[in-house]
N, C-alpha and C. Protein backbone atom coordinates (compact mmCIF):
# COMPACT_ATOMS: atom_id res chain seq x y z
N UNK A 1 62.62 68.90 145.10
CA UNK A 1 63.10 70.25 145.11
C UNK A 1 64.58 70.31 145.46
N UNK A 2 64.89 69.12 146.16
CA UNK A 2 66.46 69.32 146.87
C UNK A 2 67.49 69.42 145.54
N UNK A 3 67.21 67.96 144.45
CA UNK A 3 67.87 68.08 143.34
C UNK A 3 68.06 69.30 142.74
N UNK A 4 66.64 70.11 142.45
CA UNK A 4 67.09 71.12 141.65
C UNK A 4 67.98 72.53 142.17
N UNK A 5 67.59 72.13 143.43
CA UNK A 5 68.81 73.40 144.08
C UNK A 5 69.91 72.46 144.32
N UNK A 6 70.53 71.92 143.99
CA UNK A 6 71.84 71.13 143.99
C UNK A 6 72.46 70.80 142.62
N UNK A 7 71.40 70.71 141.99
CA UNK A 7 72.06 70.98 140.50
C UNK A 7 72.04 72.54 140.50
N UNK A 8 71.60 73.61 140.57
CA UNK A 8 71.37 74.88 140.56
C UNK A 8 72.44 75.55 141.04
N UNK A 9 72.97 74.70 142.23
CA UNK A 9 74.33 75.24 143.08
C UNK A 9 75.60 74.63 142.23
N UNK A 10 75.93 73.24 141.45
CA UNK A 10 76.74 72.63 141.10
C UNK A 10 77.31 73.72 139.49
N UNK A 11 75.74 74.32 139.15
CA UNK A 11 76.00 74.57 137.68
C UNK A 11 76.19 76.33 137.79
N UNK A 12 75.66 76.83 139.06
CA UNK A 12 76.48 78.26 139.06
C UNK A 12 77.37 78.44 139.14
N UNK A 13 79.01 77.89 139.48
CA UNK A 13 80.32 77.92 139.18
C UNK A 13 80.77 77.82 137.35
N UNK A 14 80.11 76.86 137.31
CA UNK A 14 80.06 76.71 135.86
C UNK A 14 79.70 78.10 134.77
N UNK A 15 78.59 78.08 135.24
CA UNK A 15 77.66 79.89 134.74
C UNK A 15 79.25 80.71 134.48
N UNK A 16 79.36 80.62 135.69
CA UNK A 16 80.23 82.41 136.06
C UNK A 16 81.17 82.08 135.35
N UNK A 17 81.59 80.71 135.06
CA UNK A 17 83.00 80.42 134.90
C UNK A 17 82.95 81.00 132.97
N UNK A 18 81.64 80.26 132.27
CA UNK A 18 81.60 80.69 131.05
C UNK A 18 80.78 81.91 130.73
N UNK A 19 80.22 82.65 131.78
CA UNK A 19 80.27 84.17 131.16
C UNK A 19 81.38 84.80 131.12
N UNK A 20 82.56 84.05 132.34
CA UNK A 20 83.86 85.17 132.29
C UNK A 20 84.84 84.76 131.03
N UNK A 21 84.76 83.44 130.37
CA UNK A 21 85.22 83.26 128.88
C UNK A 21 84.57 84.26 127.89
N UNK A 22 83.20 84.32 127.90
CA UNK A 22 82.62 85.11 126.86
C UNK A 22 82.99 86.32 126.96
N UNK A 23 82.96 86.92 128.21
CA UNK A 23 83.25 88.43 128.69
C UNK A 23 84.84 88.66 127.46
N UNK A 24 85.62 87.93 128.10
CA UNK A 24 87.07 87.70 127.66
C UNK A 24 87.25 87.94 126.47
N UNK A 25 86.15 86.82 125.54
CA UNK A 25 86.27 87.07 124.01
C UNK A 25 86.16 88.14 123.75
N UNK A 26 84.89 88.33 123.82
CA UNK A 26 84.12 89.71 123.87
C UNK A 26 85.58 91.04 123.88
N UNK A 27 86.12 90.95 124.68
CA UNK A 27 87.09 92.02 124.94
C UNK A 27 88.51 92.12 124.13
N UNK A 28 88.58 90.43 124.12
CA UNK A 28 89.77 90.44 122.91
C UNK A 28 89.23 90.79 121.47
N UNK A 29 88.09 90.38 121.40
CA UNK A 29 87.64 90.81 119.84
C UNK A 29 87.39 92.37 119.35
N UNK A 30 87.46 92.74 120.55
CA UNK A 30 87.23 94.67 120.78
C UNK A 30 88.68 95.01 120.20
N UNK A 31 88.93 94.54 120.98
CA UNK A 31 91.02 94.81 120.58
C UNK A 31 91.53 94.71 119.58
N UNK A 32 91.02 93.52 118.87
CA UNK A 32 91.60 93.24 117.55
C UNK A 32 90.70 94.44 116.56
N UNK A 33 89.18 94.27 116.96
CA UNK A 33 88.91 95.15 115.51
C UNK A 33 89.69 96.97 115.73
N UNK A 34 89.85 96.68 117.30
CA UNK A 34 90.11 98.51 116.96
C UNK A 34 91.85 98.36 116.94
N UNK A 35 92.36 97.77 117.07
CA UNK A 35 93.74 97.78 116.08
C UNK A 35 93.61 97.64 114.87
N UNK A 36 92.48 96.50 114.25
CA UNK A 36 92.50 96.51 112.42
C UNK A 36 92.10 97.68 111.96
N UNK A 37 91.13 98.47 112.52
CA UNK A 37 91.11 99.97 112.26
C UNK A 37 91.96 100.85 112.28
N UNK A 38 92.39 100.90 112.87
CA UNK A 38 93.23 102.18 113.61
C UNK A 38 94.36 102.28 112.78
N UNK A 39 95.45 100.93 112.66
CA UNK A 39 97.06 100.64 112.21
C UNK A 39 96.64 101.24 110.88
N UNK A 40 96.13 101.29 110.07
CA UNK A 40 96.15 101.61 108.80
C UNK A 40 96.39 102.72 108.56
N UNK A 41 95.60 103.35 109.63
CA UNK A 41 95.50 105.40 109.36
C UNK A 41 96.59 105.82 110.17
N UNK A 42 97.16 105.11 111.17
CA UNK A 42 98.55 105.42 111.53
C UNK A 42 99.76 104.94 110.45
N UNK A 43 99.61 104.18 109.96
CA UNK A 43 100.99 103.52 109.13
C UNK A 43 100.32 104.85 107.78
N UNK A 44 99.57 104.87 107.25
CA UNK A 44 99.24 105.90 106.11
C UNK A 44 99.64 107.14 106.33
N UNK A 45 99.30 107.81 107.55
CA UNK A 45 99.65 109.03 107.83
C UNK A 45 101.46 109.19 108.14
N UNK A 46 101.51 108.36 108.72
CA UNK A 46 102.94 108.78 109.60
C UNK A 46 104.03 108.07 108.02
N UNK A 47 103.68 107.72 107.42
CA UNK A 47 104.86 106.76 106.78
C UNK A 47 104.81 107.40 105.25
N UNK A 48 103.48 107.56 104.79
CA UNK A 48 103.36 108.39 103.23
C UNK A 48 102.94 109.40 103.41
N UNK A 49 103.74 110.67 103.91
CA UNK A 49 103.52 112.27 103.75
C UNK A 49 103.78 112.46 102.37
N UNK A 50 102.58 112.32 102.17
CA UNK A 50 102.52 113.01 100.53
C UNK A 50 101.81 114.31 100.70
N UNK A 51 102.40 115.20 100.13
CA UNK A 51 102.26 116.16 99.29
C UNK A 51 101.42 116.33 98.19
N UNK A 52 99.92 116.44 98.14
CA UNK A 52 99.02 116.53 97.19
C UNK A 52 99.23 117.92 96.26
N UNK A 53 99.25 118.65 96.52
CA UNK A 53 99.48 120.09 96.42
C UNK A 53 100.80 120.31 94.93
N UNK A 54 101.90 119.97 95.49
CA UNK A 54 103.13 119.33 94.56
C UNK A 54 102.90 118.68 94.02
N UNK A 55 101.94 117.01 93.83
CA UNK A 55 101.79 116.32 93.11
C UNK A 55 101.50 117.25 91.47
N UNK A 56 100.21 117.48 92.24
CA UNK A 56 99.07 118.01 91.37
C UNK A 56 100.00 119.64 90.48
N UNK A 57 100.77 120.26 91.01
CA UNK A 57 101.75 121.44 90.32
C UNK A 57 102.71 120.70 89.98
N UNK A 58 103.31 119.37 89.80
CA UNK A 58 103.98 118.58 89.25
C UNK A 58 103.30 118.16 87.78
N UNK A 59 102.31 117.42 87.86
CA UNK A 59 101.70 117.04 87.07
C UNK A 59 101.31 117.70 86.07
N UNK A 60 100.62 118.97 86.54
CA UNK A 60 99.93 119.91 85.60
C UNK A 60 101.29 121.44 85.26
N UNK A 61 102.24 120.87 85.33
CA UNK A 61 103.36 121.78 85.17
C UNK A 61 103.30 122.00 83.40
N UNK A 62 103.67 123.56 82.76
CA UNK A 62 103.96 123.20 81.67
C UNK A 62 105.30 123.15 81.38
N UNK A 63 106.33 123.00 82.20
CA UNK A 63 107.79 122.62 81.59
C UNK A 63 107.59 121.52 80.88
N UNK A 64 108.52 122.43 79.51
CA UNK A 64 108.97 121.15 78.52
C UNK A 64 109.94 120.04 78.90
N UNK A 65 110.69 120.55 79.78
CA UNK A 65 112.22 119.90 79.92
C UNK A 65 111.97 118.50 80.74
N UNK A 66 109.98 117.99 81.20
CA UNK A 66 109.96 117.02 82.42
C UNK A 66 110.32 115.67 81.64
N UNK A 67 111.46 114.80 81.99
CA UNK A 67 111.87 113.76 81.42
C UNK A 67 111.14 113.12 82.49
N UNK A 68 110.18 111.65 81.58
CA UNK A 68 109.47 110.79 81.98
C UNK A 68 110.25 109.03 81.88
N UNK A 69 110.06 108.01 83.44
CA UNK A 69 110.21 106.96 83.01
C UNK A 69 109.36 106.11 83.40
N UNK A 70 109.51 104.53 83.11
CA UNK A 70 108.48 103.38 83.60
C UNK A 70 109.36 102.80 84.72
N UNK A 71 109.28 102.59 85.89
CA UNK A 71 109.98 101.77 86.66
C UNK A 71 109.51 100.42 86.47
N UNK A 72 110.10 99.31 87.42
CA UNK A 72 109.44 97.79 87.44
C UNK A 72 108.15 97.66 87.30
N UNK A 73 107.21 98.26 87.88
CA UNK A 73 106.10 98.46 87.71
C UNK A 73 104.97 98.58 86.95
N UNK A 74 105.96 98.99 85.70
CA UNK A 74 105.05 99.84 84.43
C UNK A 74 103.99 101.00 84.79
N UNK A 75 104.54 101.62 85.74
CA UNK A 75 104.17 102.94 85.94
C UNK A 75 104.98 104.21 85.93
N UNK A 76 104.36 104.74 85.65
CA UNK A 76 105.17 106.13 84.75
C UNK A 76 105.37 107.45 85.67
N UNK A 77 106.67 107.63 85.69
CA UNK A 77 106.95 108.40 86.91
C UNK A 77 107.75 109.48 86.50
N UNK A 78 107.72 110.65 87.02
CA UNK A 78 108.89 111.67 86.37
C UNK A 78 110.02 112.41 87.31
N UNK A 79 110.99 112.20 86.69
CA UNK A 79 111.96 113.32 86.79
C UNK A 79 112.09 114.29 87.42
């Protein structure tokens, strides 16, 4: 019986030592997914204020006069 409470005592430092790694991960991996979430809808919102509203009365405008071009892209953009 002595062994197993002496191994029991040797390997609870150990225990604590690798639940407090796992804990750790555990917490950095929280971090990362809720930054990979989050940055997107902040960089989208704050950086491309678009104007749907204008798009769409842009688009569906009937002026004749809208001169159209292709940038690098080959997408077609207007005037």
């Amino acid at each position: 019986m002595d062994d197993i409470s002496r191994l029991l005592q040797e390997a609870k430092p150990l225990y604590l030592q690798r639940k407090q790694i796992r804990n750790r991960v555990k917490y950095h991996c929280m971090v990362v997914a809720v930054v990979a979430i989050f940055t997107p809808i902040f960089i989208h919102t704050h950086q491309n204020n678009i104007d749907v509203g204008a798009l769409y009365a842009e688009l569906y405008s009937t002026d004749t006069n809208t001169e159209y071009y292709i940038d690098e892209f080959d997408a077609i953009g207007i005037i």
